[in-house]
PDB file of N, CA and C in Angstrom:
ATOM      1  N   UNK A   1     -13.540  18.508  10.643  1.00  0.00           N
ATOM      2  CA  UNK A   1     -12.462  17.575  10.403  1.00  0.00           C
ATOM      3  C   UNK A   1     -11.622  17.431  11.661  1.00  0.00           C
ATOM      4  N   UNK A   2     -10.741  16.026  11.120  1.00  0.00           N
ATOM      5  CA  UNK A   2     -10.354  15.899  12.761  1.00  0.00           C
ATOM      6  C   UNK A   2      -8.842  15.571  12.481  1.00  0.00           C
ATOM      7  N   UNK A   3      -7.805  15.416  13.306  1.00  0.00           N
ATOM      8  CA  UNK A   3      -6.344  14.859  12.898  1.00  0.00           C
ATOM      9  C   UNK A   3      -6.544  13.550  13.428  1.00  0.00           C
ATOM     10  N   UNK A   4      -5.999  12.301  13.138  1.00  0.00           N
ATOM     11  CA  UNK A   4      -5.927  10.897  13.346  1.00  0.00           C
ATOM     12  C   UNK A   4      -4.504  10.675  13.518  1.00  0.00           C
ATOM     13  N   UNK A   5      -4.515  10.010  14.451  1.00  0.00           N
ATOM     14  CA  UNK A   5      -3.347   9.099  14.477  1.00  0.00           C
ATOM     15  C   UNK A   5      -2.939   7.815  13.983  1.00  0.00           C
ATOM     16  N   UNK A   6      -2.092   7.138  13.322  1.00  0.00           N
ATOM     17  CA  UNK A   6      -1.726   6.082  12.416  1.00  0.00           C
ATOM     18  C   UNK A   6      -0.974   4.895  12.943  1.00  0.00           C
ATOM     19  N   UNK A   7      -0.426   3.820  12.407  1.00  0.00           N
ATOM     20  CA  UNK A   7       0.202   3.062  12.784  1.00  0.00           C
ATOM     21  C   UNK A   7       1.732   3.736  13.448  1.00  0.00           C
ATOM     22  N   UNK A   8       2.124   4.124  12.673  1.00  0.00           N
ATOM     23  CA  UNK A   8       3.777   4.036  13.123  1.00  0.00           C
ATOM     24  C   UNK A   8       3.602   4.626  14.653  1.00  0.00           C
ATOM     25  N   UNK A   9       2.422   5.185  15.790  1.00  0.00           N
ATOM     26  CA  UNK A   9       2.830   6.002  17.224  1.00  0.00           C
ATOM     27  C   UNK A   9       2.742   4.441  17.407  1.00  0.00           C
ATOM     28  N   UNK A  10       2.091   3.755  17.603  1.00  0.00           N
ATOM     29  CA  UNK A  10       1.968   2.000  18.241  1.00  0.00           C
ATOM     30  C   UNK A  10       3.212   1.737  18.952  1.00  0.00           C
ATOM     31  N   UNK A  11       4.332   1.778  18.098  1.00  0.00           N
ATOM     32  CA  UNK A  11       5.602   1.163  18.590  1.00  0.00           C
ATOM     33  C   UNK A  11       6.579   2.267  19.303  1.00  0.00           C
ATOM     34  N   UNK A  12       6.288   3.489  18.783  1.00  0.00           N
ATOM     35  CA  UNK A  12       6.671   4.259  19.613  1.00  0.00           C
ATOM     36  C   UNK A  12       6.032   5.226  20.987  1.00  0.00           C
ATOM     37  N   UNK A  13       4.840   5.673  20.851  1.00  0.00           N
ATOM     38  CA  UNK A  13       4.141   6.343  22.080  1.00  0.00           C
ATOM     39  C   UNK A  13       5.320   7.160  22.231  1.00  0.00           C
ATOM     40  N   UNK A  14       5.688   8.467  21.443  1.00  0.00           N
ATOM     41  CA  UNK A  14       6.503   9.050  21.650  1.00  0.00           C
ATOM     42  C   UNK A  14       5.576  10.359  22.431  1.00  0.00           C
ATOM     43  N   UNK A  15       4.324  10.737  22.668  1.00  0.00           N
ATOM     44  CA  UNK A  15       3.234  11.760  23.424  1.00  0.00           C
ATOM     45  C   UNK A  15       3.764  12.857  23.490  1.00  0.00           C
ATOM     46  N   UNK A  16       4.612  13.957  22.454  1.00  0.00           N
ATOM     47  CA  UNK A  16       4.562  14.865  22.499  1.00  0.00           C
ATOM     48  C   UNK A  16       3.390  15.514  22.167  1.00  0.00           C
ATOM     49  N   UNK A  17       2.826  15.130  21.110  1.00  0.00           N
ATOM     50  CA  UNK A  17       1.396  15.213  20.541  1.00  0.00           C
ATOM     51  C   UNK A  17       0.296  16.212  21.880  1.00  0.00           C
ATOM     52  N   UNK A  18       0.466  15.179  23.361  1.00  0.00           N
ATOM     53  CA  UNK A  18      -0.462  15.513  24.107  1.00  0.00           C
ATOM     54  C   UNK A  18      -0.277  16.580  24.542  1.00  0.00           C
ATOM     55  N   UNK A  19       0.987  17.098  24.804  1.00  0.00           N
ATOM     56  CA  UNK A  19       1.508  18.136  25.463  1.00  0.00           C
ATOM     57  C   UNK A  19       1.182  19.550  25.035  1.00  0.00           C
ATOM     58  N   UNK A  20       1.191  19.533  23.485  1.00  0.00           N
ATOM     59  CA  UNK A  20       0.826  20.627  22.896  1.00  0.00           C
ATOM     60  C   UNK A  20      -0.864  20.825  22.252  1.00  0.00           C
ATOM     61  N   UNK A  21      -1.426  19.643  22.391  1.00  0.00           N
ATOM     62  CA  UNK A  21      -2.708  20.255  22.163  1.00  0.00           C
ATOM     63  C   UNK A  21      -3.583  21.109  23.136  1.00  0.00           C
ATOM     64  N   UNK A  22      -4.278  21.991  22.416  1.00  0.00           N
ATOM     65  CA  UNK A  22      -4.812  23.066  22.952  1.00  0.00           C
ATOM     66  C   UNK A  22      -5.819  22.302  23.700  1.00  0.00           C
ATOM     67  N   UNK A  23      -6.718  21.709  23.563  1.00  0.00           N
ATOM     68  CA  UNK A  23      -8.106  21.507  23.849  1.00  0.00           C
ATOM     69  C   UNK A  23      -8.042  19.994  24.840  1.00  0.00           C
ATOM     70  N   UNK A  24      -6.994  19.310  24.639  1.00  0.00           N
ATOM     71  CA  UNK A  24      -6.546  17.960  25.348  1.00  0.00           C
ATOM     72  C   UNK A  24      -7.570  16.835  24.738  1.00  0.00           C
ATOM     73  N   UNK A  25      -6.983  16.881  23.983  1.00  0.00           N
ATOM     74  CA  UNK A  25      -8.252  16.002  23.180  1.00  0.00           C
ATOM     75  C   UNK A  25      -7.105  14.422  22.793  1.00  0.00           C
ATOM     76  N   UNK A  26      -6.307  14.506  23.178  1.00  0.00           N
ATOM     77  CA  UNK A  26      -5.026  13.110  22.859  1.00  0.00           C
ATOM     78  C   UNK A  26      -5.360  12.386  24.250  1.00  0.00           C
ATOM     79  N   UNK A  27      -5.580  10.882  23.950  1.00  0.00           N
ATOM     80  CA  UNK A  27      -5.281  10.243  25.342  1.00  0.00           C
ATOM     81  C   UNK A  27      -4.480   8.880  24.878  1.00  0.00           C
ATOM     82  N   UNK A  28      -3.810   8.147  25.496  1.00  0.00           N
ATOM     83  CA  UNK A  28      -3.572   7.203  25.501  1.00  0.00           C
ATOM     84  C   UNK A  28      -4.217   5.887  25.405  1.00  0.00           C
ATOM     85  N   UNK A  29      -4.278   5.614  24.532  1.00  0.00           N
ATOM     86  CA  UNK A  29      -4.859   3.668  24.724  1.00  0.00           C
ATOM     87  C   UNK A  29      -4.090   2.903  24.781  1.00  0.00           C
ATOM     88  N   UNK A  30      -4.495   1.272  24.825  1.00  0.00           N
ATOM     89  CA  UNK A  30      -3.607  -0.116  25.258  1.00  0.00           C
ATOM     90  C   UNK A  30      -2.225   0.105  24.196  1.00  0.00           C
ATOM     91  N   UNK A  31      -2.592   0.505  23.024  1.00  0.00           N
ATOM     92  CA  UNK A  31      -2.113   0.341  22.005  1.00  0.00           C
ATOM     93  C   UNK A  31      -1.532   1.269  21.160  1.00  0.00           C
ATOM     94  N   UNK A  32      -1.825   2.976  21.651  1.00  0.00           N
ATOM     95  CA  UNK A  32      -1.342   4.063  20.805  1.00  0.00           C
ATOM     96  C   UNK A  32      -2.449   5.249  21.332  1.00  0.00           C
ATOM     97  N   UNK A  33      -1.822   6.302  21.268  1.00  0.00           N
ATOM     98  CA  UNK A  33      -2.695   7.242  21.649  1.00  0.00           C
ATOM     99  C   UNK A  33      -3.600   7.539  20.625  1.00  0.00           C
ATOM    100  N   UNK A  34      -4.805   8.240  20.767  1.00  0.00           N
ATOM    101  CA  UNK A  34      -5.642   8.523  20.274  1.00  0.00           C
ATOM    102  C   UNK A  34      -6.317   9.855  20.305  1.00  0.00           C
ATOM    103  N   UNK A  35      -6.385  10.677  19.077  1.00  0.00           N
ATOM    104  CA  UNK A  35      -7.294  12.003  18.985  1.00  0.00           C
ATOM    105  C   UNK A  35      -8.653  11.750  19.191  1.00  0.00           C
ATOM    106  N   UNK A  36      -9.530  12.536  20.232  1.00  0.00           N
ATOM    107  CA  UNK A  36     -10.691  12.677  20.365  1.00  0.00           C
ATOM    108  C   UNK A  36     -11.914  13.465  18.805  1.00  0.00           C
ATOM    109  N   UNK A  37     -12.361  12.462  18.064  1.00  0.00           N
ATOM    110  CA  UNK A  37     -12.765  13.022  16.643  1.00  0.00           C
ATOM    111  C   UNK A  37     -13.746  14.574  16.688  1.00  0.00           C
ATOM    112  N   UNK A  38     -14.590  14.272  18.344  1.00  0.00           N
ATOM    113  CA  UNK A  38     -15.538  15.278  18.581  1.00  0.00           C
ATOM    114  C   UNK A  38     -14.870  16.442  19.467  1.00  0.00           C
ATOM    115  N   UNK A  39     -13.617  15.869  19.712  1.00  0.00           N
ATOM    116  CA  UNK A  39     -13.165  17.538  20.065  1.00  0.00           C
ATOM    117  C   UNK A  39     -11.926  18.319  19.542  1.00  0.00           C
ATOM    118  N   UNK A  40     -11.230  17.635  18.853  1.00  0.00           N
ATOM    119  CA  UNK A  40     -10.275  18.320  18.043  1.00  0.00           C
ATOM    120  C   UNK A  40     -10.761  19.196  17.844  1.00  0.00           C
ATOM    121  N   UNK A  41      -9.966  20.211  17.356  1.00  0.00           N
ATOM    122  CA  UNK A  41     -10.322  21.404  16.404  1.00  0.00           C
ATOM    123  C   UNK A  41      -9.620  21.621  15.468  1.00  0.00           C
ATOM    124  N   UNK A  42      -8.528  20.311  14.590  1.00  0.00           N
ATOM    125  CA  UNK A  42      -8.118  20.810  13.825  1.00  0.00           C
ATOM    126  C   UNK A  42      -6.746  22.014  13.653  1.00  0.00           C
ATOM    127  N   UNK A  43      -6.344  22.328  14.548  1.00  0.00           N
ATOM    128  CA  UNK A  43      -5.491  23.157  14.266  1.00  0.00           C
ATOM    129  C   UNK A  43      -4.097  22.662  13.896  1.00  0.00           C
ATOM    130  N   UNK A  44      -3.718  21.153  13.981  1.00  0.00           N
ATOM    131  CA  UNK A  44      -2.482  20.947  13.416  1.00  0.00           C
ATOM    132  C   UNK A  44      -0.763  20.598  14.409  1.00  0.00           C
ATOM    133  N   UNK A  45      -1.551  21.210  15.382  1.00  0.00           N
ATOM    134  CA  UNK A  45      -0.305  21.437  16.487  1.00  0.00           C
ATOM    135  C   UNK A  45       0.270  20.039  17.058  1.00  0.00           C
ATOM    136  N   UNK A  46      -0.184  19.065  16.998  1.00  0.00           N
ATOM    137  CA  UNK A  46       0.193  17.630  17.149  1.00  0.00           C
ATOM    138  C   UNK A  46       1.251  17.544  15.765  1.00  0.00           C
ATOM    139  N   UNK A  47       0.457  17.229  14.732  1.00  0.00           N
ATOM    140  CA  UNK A  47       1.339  16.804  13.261  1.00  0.00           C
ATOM    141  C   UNK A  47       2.545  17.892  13.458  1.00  0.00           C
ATOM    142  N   UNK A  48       2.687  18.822  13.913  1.00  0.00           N
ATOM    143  CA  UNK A  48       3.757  19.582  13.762  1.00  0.00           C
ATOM    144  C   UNK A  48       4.807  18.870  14.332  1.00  0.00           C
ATOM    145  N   UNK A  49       4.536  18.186  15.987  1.00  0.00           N
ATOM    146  CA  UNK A  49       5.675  17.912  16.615  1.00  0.00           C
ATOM    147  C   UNK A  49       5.736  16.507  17.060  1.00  0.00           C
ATOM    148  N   UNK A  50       5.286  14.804  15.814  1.00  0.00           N
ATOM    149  CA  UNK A  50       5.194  14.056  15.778  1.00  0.00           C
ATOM    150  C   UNK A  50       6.159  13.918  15.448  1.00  0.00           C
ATOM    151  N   UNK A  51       7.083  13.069  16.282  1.00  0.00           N
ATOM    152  CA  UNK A  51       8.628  12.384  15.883  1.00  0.00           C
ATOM    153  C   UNK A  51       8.583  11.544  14.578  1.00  0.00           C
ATOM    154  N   UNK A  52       7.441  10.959  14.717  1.00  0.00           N
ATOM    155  CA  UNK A  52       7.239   9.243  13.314  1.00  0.00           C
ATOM    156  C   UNK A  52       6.165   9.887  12.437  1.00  0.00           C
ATOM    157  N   UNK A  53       5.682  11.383  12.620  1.00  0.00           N
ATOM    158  CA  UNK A  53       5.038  11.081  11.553  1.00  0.00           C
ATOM    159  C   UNK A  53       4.020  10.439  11.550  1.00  0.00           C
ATOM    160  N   UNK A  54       3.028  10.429  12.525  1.00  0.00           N
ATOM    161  CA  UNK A  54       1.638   9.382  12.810  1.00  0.00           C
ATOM    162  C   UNK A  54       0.724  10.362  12.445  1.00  0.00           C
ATOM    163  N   UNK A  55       0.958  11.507  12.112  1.00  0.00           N
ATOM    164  CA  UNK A  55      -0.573  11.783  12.440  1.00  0.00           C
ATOM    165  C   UNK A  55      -0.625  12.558  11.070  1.00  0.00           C
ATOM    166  N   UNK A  56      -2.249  12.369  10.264  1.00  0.00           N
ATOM    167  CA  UNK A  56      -2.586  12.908   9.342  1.00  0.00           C
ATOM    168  C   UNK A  56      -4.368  13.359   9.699  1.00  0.00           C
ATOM    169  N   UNK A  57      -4.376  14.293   8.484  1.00  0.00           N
ATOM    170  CA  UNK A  57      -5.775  15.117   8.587  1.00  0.00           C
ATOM    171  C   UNK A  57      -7.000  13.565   8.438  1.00  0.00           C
ATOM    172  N   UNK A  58      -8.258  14.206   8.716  1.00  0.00           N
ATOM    173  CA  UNK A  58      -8.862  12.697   8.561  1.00  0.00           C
ATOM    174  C   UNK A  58      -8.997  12.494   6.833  1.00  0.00           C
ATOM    175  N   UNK A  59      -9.337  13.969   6.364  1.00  0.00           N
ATOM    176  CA  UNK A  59      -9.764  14.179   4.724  1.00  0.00           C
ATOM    177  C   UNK A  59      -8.766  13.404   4.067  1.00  0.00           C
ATOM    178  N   UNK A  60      -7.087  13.502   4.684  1.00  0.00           N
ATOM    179  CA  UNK A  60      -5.914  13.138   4.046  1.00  0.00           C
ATOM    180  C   UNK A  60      -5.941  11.703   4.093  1.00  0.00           C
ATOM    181  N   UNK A  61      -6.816  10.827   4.931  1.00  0.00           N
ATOM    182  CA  UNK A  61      -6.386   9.013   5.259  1.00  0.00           C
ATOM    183  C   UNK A  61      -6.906   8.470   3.418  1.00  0.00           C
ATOM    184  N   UNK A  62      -5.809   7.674   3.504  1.00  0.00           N
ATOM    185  CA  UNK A  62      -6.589   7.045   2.480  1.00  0.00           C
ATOM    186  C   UNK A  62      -7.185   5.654   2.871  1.00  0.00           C
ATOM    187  N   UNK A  63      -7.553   5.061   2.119  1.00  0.00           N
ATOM    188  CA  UNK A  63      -8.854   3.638   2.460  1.00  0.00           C
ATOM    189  C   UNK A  63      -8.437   2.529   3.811  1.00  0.00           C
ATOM    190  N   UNK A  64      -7.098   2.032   3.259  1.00  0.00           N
ATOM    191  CA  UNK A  64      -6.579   1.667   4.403  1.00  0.00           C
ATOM    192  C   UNK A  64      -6.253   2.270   5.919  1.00  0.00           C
ATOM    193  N   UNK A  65      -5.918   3.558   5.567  1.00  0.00           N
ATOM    194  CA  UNK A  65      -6.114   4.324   6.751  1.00  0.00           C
ATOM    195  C   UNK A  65      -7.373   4.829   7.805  1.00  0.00           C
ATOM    196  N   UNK A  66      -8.434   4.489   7.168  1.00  0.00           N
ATOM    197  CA  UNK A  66      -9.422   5.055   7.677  1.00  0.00           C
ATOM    198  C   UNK A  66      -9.951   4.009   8.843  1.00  0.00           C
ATOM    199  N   UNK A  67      -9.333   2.945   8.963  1.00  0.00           N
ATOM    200  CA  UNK A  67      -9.580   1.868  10.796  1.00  0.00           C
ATOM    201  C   UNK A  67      -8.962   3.079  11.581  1.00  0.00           C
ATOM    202  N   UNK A  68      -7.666   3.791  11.552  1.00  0.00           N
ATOM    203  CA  UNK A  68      -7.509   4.560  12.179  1.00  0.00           C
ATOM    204  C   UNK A  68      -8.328   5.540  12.801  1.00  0.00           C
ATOM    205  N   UNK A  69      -9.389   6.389  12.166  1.00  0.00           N
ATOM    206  CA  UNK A  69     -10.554   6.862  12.734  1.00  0.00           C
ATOM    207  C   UNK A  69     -11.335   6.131  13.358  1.00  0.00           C
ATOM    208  N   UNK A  70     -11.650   4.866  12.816  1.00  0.00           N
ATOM    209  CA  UNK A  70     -12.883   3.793  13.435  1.00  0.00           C
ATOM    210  C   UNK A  70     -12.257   3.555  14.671  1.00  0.00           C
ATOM    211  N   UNK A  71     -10.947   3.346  15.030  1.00  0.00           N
ATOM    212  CA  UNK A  71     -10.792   3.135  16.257  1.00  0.00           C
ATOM    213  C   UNK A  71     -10.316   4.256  17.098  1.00  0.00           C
ATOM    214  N   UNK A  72     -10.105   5.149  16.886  1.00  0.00           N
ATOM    215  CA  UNK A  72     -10.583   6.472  17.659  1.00  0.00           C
ATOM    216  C   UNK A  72     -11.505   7.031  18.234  1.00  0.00           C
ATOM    217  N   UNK A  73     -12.799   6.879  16.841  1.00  0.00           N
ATOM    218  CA  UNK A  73     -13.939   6.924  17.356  1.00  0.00           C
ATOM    219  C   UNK A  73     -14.657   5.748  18.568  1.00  0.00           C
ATOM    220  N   UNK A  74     -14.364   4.383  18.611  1.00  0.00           N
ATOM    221  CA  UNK A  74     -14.992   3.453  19.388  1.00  0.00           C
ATOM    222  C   UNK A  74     -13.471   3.597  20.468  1.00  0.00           C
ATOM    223  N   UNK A  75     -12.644   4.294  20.289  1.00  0.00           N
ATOM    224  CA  UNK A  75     -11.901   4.279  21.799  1.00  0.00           C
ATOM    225  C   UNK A  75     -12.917   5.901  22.932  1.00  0.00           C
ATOM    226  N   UNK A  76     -13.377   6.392  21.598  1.00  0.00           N
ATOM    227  CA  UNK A  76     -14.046   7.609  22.698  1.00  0.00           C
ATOM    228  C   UNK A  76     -15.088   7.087  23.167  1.00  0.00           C
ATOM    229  N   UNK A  77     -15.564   6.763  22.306  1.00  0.00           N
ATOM    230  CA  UNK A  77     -17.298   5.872  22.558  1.00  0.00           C
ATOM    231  C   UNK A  77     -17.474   5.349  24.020  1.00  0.00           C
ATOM    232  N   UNK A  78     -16.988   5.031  24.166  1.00  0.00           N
ATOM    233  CA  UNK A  78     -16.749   3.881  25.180  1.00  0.00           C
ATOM    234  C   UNK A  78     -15.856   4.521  26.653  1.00  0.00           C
ATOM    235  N   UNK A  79     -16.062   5.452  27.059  1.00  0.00           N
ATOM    236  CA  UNK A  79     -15.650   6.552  27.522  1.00  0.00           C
ATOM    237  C   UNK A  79     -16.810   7.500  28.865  1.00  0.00           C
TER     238      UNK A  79
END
């Protein structure tokens, strides 16, 4: 499993997120940063210190939420 990031970082790009992950798996896109799905590990340490609240487990997205992974995954892809 992986943590995702959601709408509400878009308008803010507040990147504490990056600072504290272990593995550096957060990067920035045009549009909002993004968790790497194949290298997270899950440990949580982003969602802890998200100002807005963007980031949820992937198990946790519900239906609408789940473009959020799709475009995580095709922002790594492409990489």
């Amino acid at each position: 499993m992986a943590f995702v990031i959601l709408d509400p970082c878009g308008p803010e790009k507040a990147a504490e997120c990056v600072s504290v992950c272990p593995v550096d798996c957060i990067e920035e896109g045009p549009d909002q940063f993004y968790i790497d799905p194949d290298v997270c590990i899950d440990c949580g340490a982003c969602k802890a210190v998200c100002p807005v609240e963007a980031i949820e487990e992937e198990y946790d997205l519900t239906p609408d939420q789940e473009v959020f992974l799709d475009k995580a995954e095709e922002f790594f892809a492409n990489r």
